[in-house]
Protein backbone atom coordinates (compact mmCIF):
# COMPACT_ATOMS: atom_id res chain seq x y z
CA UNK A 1 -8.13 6.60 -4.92
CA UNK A 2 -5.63 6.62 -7.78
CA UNK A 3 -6.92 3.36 -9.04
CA UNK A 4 -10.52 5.68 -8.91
CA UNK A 5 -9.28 8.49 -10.79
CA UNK A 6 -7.22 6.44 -13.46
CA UNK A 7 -10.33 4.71 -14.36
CA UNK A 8 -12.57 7.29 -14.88
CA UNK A 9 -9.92 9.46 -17.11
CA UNK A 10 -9.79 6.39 -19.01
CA UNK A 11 -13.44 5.42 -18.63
CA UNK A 12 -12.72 1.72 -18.18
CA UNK A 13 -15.59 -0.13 -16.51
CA UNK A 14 -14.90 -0.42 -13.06
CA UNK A 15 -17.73 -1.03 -10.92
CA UNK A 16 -15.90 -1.32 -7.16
CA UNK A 17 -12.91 -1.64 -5.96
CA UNK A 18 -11.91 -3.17 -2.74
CA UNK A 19 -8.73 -2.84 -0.77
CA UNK A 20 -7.51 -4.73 2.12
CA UNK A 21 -4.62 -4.16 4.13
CA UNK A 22 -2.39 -5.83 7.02
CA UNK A 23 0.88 -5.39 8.56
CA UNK A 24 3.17 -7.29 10.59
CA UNK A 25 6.78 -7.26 12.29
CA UNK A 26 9.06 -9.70 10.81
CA UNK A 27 12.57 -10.71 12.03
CA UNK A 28 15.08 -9.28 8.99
CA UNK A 29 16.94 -12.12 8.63
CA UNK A 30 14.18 -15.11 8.88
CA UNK A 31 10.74 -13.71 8.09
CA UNK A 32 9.44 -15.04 11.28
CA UNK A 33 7.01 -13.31 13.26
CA UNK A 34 9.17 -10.49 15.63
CA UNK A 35 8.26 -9.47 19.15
CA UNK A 36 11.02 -9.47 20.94
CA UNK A 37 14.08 -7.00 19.51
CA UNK A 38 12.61 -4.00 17.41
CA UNK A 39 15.91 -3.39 15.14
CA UNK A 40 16.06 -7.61 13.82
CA UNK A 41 12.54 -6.60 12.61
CA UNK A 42 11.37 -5.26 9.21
CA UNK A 43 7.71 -3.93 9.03
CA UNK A 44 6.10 -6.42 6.42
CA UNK A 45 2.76 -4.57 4.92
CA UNK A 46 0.18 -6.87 2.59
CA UNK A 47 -2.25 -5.32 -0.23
CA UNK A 48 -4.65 -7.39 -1.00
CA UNK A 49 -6.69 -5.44 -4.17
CA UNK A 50 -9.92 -6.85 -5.59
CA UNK A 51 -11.60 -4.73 -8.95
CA UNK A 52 -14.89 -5.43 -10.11
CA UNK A 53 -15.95 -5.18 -13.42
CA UNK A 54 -15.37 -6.06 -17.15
CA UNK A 55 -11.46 -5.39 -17.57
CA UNK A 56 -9.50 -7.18 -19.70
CA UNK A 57 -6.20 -8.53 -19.07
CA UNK A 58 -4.15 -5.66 -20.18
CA UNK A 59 -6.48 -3.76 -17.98
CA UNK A 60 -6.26 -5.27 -14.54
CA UNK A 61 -2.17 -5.47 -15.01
CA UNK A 62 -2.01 -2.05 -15.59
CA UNK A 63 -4.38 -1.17 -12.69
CA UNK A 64 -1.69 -3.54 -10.79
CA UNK A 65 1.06 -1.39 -11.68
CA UNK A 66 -1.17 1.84 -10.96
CA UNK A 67 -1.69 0.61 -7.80
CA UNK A 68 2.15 0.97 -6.93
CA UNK A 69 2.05 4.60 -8.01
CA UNK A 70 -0.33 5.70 -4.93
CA UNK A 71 1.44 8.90 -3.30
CA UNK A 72 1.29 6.49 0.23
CA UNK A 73 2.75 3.11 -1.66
CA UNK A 74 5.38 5.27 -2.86
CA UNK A 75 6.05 6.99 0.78
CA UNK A 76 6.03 4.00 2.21
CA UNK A 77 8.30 2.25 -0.25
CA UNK A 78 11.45 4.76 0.95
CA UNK A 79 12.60 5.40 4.31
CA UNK A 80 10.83 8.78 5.28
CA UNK A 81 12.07 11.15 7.84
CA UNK A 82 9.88 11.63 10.85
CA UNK A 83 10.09 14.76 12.46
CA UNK A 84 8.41 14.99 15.96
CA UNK A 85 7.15 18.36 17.42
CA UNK A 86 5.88 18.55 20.83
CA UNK A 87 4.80 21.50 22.48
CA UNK A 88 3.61 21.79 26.32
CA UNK A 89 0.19 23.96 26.09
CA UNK A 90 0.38 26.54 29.24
């Protein structure tokens, strides 16, 4: 989406974008796969981003970096607080 509206403010030509995402626990101190002990593990998420369309160099790198202003990148990127609110309906 921010890719989306960067684009058409600058009214580059971007036909499609496609994004694809996985994620994965990974021991902290290896990188190898984790199942076993939750707190050796680091969540390890992959972007994969594919644009379509006539962009020029200078173009796709700074879609790159565009890409790692997203509101959820940036979330992601810190540590955020979870707070947890459950109610019993009577």
């Amino acid at each position: 989406m921010t890719i989306l509206l960067y684009v058409r403010r600058k009214g580059w030509p971007l036909r499609r974008v496609t994004v694809e995402c996985s994620h994965r626990r990974v021991h902290a101190e290896d990188g190898e796969y984790c199942e076993t002990n939750d707190r050796a593990c680091l969540d390890e998420i992959r972007r994969h981003i594919l644009l379509e369309g006539d962009l020029t160099e200078e173009q796709r790198v700074r879609l790159a970096y565009i890409a790692t202003r997203c509101p959820i990148h940036r979330t992601l990127e810190r540590v955020p607080s979870i707070l947890d609110e459950v109610e019993v309906a009577t």
